[in-house]
PDB file of N, CA and C in Angstrom:
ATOM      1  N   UNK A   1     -91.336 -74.260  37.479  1.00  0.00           N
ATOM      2  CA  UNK A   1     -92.323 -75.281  37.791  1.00  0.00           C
ATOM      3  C   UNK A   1     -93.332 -74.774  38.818  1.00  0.00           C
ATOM      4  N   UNK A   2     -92.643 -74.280  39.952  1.00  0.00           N
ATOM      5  CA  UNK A   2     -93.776 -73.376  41.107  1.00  0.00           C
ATOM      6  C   UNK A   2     -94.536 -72.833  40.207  1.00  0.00           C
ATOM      7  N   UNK A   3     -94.270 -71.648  39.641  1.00  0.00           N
ATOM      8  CA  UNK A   3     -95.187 -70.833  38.617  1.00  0.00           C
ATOM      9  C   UNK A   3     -96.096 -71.753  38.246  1.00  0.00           C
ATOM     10  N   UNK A   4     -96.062 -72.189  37.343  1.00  0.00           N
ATOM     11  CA  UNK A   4     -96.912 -73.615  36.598  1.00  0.00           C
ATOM     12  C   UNK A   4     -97.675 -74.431  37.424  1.00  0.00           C
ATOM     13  N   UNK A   5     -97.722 -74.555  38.596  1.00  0.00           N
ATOM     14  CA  UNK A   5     -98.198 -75.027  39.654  1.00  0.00           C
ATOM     15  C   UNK A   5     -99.219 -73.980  40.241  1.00  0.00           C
ATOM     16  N   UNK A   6     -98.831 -73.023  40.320  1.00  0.00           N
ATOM     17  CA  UNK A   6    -100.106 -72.044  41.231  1.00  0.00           C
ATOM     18  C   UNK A   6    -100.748 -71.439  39.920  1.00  0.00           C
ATOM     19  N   UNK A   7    -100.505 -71.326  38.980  1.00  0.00           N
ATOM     20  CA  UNK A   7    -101.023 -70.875  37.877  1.00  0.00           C
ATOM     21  C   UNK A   7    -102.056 -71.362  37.672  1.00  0.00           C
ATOM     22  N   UNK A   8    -102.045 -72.731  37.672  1.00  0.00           N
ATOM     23  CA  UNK A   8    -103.187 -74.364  36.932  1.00  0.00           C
ATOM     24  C   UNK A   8    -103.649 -74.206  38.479  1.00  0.00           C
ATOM     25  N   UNK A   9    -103.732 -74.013  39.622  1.00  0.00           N
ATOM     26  CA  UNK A   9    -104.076 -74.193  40.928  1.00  0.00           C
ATOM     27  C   UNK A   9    -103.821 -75.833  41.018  1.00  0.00           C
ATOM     28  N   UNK A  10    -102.806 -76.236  40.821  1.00  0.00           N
ATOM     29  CA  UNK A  10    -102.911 -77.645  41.092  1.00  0.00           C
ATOM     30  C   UNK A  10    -103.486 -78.268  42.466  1.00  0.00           C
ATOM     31  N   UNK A  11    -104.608 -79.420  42.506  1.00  0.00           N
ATOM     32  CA  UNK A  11    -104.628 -79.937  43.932  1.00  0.00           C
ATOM     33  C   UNK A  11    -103.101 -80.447  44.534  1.00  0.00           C
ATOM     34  N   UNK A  12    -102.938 -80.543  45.828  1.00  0.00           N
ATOM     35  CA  UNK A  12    -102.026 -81.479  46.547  1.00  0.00           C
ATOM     36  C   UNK A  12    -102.323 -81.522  47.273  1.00  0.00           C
ATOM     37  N   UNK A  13    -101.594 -83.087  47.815  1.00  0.00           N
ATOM     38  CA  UNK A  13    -101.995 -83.998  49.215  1.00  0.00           C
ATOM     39  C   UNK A  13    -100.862 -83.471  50.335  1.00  0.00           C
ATOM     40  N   UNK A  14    -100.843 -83.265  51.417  1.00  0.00           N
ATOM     41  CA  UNK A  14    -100.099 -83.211  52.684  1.00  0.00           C
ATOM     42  C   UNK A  14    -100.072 -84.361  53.388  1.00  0.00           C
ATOM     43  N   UNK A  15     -98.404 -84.370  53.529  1.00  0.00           N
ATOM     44  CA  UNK A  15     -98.178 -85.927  53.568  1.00  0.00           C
ATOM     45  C   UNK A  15     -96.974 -85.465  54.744  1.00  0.00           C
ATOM     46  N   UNK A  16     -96.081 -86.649  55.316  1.00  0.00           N
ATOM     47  CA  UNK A  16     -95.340 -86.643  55.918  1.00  0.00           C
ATOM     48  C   UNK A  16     -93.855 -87.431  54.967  1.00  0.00           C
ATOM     49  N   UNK A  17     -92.941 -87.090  55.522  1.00  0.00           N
ATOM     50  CA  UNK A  17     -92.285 -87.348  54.630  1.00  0.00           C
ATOM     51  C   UNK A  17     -90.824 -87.730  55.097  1.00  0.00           C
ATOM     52  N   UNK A  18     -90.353 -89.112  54.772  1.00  0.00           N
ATOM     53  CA  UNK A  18     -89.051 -89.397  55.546  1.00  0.00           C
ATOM     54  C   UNK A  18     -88.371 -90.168  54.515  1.00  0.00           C
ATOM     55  N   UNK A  19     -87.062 -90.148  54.778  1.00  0.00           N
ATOM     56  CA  UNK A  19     -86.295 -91.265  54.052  1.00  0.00           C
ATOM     57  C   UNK A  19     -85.877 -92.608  54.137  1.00  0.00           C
ATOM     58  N   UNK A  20     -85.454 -93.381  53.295  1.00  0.00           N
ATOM     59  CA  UNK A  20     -84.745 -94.290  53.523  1.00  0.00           C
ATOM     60  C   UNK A  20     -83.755 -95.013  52.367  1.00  0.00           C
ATOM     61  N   UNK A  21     -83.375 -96.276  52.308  1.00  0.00           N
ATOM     62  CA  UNK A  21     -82.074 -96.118  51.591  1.00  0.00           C
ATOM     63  C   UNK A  21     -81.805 -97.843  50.868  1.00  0.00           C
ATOM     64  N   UNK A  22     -81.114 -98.605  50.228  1.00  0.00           N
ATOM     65  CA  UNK A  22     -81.435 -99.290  49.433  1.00  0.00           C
ATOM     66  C   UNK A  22     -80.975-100.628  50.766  1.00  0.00           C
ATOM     67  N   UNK A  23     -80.675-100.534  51.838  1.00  0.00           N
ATOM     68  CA  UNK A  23     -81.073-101.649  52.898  1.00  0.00           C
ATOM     69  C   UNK A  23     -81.548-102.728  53.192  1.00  0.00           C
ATOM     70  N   UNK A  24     -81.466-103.999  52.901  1.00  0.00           N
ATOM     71  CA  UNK A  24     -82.825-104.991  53.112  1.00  0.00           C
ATOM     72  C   UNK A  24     -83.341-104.841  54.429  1.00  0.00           C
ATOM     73  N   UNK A  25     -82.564-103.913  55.856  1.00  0.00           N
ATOM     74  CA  UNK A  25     -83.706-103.914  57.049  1.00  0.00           C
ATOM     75  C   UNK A  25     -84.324-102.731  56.799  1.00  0.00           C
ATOM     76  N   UNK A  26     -84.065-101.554  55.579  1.00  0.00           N
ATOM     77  CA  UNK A  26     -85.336-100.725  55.540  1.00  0.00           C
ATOM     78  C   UNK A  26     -86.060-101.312  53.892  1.00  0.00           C
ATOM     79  N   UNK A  27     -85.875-101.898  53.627  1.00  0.00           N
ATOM     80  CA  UNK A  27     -86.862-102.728  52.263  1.00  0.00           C
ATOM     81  C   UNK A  27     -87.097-104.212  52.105  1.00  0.00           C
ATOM     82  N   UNK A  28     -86.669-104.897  51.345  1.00  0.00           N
ATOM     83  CA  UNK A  28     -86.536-106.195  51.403  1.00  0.00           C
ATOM     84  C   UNK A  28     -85.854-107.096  50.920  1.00  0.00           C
ATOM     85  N   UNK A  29     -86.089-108.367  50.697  1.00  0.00           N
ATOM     86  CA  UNK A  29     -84.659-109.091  50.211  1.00  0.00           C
ATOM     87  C   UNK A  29     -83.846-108.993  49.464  1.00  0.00           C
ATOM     88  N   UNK A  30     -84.806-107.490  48.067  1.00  0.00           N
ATOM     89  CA  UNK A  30     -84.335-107.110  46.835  1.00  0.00           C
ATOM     90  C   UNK A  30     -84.561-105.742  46.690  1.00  0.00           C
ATOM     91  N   UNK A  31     -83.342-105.305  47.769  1.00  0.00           N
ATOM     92  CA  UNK A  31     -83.397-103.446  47.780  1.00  0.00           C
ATOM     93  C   UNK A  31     -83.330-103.079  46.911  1.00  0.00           C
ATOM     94  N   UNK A  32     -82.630-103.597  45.566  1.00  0.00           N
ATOM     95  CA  UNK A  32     -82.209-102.781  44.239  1.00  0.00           C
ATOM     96  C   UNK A  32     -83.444-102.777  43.294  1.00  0.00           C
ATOM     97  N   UNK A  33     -84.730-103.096  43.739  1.00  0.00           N
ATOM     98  CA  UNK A  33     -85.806-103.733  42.647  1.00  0.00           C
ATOM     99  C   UNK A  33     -87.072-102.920  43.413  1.00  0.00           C
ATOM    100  N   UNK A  34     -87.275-102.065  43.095  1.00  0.00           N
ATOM    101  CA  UNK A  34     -88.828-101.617  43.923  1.00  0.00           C
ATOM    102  C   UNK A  34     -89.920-102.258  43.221  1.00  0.00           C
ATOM    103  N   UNK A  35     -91.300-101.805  44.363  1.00  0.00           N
ATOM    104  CA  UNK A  35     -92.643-102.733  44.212  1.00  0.00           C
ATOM    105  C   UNK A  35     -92.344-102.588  42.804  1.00  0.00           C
ATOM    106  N   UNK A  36     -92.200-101.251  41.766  1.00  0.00           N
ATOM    107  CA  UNK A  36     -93.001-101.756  40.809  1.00  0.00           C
ATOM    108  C   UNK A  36     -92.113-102.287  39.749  1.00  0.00           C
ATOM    109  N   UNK A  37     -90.716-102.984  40.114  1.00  0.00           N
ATOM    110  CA  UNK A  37     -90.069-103.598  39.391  1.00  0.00           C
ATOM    111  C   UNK A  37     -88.554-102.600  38.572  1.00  0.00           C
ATOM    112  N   UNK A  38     -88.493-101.796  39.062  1.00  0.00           N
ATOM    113  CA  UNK A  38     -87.632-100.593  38.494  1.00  0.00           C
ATOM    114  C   UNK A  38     -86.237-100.955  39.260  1.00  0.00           C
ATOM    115  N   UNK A  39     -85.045-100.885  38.473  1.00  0.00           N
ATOM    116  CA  UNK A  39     -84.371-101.320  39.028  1.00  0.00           C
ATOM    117  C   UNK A  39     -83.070-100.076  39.031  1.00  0.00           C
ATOM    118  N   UNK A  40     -82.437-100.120  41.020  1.00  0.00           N
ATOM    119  CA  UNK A  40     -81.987 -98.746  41.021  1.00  0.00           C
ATOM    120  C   UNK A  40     -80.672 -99.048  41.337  1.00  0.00           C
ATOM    121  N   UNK A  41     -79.977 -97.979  41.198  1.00  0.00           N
ATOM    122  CA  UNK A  41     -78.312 -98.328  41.171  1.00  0.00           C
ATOM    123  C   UNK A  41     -77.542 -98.259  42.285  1.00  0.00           C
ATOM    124  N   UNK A  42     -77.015 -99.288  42.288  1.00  0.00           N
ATOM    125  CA  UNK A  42     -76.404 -99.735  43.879  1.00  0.00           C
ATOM    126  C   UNK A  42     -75.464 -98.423  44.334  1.00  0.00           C
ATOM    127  N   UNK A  43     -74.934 -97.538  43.110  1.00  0.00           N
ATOM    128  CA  UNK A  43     -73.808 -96.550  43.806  1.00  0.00           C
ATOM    129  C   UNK A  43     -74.659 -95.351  44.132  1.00  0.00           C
ATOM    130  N   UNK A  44     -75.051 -94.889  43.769  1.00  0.00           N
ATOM    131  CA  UNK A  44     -76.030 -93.714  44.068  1.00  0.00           C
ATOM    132  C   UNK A  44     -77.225 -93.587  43.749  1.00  0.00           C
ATOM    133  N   UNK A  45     -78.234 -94.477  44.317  1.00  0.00           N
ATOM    134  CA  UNK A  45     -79.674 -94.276  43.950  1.00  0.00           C
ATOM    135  C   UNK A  45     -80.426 -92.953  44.087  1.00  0.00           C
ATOM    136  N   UNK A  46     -79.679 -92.372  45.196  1.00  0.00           N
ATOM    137  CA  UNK A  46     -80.702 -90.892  45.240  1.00  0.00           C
ATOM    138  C   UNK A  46     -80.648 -90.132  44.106  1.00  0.00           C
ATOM    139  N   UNK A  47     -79.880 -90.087  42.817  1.00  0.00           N
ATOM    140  CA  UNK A  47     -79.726 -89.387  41.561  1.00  0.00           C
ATOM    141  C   UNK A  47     -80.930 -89.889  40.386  1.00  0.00           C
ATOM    142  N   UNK A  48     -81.357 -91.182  41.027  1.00  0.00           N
ATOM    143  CA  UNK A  48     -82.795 -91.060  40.177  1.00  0.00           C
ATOM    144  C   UNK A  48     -84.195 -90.741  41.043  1.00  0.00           C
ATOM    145  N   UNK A  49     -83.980 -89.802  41.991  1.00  0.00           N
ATOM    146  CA  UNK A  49     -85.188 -89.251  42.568  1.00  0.00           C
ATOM    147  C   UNK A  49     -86.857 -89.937  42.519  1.00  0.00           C
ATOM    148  N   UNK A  50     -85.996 -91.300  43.296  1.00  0.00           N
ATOM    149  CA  UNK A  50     -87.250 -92.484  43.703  1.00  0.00           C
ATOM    150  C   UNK A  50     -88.216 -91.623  44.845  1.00  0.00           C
ATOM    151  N   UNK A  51     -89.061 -91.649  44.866  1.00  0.00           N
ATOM    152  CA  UNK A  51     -90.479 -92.171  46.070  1.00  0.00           C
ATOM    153  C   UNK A  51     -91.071 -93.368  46.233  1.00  0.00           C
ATOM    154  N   UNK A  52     -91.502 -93.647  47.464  1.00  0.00           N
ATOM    155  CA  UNK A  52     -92.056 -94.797  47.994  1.00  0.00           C
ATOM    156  C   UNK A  52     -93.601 -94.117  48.156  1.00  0.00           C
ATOM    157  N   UNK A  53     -94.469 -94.570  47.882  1.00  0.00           N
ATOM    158  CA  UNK A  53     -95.789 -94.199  48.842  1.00  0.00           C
ATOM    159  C   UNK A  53     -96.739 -95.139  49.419  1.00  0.00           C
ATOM    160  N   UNK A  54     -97.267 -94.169  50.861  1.00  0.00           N
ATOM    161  CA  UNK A  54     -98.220 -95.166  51.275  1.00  0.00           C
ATOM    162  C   UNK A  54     -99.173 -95.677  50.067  1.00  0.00           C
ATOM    163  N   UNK A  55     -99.852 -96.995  50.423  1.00  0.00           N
ATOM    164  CA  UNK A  55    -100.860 -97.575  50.162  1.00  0.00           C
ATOM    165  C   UNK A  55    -101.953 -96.475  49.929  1.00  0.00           C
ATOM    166  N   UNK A  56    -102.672 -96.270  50.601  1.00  0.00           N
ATOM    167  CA  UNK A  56    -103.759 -95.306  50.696  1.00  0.00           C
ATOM    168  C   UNK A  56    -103.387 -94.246  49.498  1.00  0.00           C
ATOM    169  N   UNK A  57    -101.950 -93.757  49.091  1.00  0.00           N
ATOM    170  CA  UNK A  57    -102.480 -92.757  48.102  1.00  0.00           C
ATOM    171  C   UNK A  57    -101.507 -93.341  46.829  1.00  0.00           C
ATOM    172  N   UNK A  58    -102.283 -94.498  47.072  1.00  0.00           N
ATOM    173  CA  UNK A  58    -101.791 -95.570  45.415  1.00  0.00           C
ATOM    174  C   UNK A  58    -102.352 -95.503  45.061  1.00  0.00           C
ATOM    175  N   UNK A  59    -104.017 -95.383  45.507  1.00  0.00           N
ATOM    176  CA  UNK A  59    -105.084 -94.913  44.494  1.00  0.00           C
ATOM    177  C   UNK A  59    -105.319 -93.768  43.833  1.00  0.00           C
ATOM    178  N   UNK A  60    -104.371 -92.538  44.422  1.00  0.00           N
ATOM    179  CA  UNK A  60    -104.508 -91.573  44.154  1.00  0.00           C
ATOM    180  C   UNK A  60    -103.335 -91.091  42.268  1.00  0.00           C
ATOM    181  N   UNK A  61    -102.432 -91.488  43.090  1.00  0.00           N
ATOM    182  CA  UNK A  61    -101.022 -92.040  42.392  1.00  0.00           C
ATOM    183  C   UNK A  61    -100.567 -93.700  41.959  1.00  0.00           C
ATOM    184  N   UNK A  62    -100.060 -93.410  40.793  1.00  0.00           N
ATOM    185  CA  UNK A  62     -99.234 -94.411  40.033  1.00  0.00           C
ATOM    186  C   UNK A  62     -97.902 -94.822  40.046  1.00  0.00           C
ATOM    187  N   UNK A  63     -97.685 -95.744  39.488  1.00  0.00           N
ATOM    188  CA  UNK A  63     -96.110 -96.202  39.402  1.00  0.00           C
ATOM    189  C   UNK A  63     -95.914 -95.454  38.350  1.00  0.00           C
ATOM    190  N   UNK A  64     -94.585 -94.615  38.191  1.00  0.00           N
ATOM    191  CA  UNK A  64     -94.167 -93.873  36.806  1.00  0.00           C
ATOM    192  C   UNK A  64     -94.494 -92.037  37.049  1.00  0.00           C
ATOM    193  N   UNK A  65     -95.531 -91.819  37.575  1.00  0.00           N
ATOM    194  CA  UNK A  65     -95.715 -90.326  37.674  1.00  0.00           C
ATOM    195  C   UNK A  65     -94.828 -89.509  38.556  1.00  0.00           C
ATOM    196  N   UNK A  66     -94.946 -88.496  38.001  1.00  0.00           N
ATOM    197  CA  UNK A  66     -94.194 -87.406  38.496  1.00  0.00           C
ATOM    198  C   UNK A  66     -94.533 -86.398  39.190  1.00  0.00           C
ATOM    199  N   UNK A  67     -94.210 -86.044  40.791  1.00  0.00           N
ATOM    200  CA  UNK A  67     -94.734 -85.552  41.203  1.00  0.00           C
ATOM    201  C   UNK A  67     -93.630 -84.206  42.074  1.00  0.00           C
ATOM    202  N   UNK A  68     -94.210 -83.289  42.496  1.00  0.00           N
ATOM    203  CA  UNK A  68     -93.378 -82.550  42.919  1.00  0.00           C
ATOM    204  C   UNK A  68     -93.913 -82.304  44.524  1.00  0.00           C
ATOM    205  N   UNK A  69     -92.129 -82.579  45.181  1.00  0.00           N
ATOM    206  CA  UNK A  69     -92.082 -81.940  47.010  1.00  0.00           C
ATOM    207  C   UNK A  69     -92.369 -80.741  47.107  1.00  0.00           C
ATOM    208  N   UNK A  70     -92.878 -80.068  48.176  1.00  0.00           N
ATOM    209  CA  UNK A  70     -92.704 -79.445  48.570  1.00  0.00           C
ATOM    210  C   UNK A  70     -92.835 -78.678  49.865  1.00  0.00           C
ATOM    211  N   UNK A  71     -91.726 -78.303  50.453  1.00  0.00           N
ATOM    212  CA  UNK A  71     -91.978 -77.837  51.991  1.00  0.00           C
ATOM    213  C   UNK A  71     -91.271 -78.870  52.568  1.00  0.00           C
ATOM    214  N   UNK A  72     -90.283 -79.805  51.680  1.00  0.00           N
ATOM    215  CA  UNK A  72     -89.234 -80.783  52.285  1.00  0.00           C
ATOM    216  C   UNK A  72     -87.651 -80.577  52.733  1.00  0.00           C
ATOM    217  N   UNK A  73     -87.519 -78.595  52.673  1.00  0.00           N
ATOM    218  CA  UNK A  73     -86.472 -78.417  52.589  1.00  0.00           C
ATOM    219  C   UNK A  73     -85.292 -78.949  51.506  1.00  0.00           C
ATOM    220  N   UNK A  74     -83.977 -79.246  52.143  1.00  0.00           N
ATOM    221  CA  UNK A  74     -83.444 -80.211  50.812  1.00  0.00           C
ATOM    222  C   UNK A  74     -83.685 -80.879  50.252  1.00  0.00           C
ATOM    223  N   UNK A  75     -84.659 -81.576  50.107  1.00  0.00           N
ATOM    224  CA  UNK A  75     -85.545 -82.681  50.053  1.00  0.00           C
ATOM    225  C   UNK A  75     -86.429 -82.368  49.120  1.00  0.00           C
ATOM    226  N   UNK A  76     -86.711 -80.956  48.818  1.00  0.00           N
ATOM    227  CA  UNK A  76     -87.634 -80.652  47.522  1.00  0.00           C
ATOM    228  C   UNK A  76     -87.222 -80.903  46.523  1.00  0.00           C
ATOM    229  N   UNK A  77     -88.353 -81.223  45.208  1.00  0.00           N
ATOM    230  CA  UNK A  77     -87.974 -81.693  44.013  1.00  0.00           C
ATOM    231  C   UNK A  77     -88.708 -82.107  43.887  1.00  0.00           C
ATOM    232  N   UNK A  78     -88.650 -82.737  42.381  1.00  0.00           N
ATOM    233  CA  UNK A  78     -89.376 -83.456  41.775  1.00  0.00           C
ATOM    234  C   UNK A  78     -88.887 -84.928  41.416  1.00  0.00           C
ATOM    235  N   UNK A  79     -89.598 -85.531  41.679  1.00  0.00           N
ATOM    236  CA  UNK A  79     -89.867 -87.332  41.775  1.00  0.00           C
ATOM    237  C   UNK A  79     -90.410 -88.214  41.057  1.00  0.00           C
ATOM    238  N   UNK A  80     -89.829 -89.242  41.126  1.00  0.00           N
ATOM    239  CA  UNK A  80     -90.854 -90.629  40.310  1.00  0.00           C
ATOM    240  C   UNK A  80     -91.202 -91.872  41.206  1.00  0.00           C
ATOM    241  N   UNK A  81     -92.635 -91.838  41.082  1.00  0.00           N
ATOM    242  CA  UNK A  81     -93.353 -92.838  41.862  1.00  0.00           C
ATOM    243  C   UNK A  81     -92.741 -94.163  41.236  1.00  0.00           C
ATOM    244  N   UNK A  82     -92.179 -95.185  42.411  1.00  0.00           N
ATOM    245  CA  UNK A  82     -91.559 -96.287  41.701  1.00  0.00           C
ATOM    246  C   UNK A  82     -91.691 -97.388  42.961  1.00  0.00           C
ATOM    247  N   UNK A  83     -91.717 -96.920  43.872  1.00  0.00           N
ATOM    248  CA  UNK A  83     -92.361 -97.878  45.189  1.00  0.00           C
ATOM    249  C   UNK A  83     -93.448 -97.759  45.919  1.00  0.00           C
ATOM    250  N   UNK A  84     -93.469 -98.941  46.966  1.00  0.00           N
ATOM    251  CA  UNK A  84     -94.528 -98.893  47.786  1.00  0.00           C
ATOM    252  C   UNK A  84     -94.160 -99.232  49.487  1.00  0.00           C
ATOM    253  N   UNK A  85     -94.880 -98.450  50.192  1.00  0.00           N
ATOM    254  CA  UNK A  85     -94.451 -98.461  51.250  1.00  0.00           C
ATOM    255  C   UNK A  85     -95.462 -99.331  52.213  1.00  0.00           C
ATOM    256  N   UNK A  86     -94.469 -99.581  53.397  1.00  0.00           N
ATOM    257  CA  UNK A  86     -95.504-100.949  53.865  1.00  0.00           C
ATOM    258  C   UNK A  86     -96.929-100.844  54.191  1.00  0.00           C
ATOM    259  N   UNK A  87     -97.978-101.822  54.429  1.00  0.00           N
ATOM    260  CA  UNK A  87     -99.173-101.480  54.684  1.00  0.00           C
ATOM    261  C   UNK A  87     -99.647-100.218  56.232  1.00  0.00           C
ATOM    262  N   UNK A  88     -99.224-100.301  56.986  1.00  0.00           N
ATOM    263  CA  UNK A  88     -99.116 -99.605  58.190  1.00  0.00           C
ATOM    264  C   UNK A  88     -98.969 -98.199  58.413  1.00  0.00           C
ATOM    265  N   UNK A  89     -98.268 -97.576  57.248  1.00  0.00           N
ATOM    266  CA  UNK A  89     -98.383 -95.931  56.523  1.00  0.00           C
ATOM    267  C   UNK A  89     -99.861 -95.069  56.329  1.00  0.00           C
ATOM    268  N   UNK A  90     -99.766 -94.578  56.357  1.00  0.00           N
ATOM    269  CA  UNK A  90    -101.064 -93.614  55.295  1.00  0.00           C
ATOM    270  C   UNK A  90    -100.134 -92.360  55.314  1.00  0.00           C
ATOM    271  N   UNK A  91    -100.631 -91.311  54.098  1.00  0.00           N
ATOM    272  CA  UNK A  91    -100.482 -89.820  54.307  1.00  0.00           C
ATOM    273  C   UNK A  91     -98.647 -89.306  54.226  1.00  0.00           C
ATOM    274  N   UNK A  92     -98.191 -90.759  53.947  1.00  0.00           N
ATOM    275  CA  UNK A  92     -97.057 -90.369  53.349  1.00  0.00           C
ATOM    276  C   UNK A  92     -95.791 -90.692  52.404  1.00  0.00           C
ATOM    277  N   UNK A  93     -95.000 -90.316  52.324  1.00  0.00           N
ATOM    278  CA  UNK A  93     -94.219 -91.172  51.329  1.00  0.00           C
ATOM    279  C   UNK A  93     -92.510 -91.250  51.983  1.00  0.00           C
ATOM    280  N   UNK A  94     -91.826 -91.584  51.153  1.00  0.00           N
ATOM    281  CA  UNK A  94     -90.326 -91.973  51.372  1.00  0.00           C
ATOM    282  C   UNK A  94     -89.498 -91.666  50.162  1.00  0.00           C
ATOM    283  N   UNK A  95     -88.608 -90.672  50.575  1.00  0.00           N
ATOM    284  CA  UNK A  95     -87.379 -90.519  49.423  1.00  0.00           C
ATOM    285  C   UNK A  95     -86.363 -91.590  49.520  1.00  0.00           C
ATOM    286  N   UNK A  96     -85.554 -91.966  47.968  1.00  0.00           N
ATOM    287  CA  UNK A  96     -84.026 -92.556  48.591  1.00  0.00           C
ATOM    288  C   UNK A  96     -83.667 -92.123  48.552  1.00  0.00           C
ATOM    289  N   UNK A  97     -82.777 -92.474  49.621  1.00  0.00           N
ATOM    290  CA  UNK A  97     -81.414 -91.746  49.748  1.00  0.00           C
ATOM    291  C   UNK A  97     -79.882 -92.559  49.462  1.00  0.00           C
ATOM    292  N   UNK A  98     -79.225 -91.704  49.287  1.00  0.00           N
ATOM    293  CA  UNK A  98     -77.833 -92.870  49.592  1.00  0.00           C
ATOM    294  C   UNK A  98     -77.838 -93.243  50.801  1.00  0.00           C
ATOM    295  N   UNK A  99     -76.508 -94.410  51.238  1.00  0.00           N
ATOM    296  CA  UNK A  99     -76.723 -94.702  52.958  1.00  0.00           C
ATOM    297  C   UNK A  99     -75.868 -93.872  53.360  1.00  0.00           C
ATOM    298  N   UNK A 100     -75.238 -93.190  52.788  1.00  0.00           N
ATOM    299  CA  UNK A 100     -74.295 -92.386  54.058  1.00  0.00           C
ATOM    300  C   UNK A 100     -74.943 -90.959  54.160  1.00  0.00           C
ATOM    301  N   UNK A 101     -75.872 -90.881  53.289  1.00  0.00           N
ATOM    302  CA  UNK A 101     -76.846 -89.449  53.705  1.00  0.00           C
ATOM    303  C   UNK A 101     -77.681 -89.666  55.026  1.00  0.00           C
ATOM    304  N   UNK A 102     -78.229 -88.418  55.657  1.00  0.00           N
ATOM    305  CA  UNK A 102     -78.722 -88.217  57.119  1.00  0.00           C
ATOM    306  C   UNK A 102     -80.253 -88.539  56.969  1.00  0.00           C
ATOM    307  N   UNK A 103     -80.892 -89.438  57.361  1.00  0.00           N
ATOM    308  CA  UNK A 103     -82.198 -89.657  57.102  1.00  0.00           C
ATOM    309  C   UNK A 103     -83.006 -88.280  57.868  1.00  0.00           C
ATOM    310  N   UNK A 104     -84.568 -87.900  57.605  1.00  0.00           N
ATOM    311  CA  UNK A 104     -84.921 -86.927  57.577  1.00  0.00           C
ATOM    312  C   UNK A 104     -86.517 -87.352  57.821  1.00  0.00           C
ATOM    313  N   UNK A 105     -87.532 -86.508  58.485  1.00  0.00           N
ATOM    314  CA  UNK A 105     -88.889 -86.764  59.063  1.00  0.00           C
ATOM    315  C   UNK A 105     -89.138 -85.069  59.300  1.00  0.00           C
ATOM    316  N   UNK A 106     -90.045 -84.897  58.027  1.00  0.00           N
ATOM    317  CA  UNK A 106     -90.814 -83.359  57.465  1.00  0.00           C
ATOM    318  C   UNK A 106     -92.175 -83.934  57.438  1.00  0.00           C
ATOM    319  N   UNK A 107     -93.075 -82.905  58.349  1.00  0.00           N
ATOM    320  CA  UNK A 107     -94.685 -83.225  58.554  1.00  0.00           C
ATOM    321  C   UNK A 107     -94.981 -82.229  57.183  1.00  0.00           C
ATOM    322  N   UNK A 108     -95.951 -82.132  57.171  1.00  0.00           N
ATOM    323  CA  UNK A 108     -97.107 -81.319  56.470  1.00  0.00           C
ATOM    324  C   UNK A 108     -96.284 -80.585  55.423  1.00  0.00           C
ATOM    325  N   UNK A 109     -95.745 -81.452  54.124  1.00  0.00           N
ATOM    326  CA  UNK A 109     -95.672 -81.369  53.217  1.00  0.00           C
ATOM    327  C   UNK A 109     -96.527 -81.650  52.120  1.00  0.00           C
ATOM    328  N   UNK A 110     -96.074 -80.863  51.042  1.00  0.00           N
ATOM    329  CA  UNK A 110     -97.639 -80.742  49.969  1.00  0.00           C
ATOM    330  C   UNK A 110     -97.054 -81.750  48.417  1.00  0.00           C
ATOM    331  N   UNK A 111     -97.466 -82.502  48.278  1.00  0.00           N
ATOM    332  CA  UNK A 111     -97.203 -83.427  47.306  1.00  0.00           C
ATOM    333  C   UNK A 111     -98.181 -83.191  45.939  1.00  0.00           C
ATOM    334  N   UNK A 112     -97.812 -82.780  44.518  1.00  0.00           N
ATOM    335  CA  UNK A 112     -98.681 -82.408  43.699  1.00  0.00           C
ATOM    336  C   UNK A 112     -97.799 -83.674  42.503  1.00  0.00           C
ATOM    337  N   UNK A 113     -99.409 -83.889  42.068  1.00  0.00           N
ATOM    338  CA  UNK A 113     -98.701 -84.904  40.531  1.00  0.00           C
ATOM    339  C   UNK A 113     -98.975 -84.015  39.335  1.00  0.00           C
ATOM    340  N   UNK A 114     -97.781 -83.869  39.027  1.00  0.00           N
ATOM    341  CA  UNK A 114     -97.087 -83.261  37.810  1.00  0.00           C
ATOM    342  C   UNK A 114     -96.870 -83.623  36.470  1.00  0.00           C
ATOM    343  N   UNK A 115     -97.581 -85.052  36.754  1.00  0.00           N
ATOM    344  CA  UNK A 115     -97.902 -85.826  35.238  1.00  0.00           C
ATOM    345  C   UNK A 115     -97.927 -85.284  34.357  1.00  0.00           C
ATOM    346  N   UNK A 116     -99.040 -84.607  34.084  1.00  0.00           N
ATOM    347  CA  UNK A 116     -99.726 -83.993  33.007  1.00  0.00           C
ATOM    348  C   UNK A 116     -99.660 -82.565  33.041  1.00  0.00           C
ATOM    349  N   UNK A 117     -98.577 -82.016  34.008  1.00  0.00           N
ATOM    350  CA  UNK A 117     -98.974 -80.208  33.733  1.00  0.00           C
ATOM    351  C   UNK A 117     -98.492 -79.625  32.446  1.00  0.00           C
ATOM    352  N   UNK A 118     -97.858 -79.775  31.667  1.00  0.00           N
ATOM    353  CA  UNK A 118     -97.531 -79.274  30.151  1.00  0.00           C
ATOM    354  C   UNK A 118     -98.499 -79.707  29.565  1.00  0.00           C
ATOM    355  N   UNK A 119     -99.655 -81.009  29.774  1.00  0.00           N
ATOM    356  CA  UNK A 119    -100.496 -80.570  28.417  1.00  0.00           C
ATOM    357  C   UNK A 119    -101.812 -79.996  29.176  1.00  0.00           C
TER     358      UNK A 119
END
């Protein structure tokens, strides 16, 4: 996928990047249901490799696309846009995690959407 990425010169955004976990004091009354209605599994949500993103790069990004970390350490990979993070953000996003995993805060990571790189 790297290859395929510097190949196409893909743009990416540098973002900051932290976790959190299916909680109603880190989400809301309906942790299992993100903004865009996707519904995630109470035993191990981090196995469907959710993101949250700020507001500000909702315009940039969609609900459903695929985008790839990088420079997140363990934390790299590739993702599906499926939430939204509160208004008060910019410039970054949020992995889930399970709750008994170690939450995590990585600056100047490079976020590329991967939507469309095969066609």
């Amino acid at each position: 996928m790297d290859e395929l990425i510097k190949k196409k010169k893909l743009p990416y955004d540098i973002v900051t990047v932290t976790t959190y976990t299916i909680s109603e004091e880190q989400t809301d009354s309906t942790p299992l249901i993100t903004a865009s209605g996707y519904k995630l599994d109470s035993i191990n949500p981090k196995k469907q490799k959710v993101i949250a993103i700020s507001r500000d790069l909702k315009r940039k990004y969609k609900f459903g696309q695929k985008v790839r970390v990088k420079g997140a350490g363990n934390l790299d990979g590739i993702y599906t846009i499926r939430d939204l993070m509160a208004s008060r953000w910019t410039k970054k996003i949020d992995i889930l995690i399970n709750p008994e995993d170690n939450g995590n805060k990585i600056r100047k990571v490079k976020l590329y959407n991967i939507t469309n790189i095969g066609k």
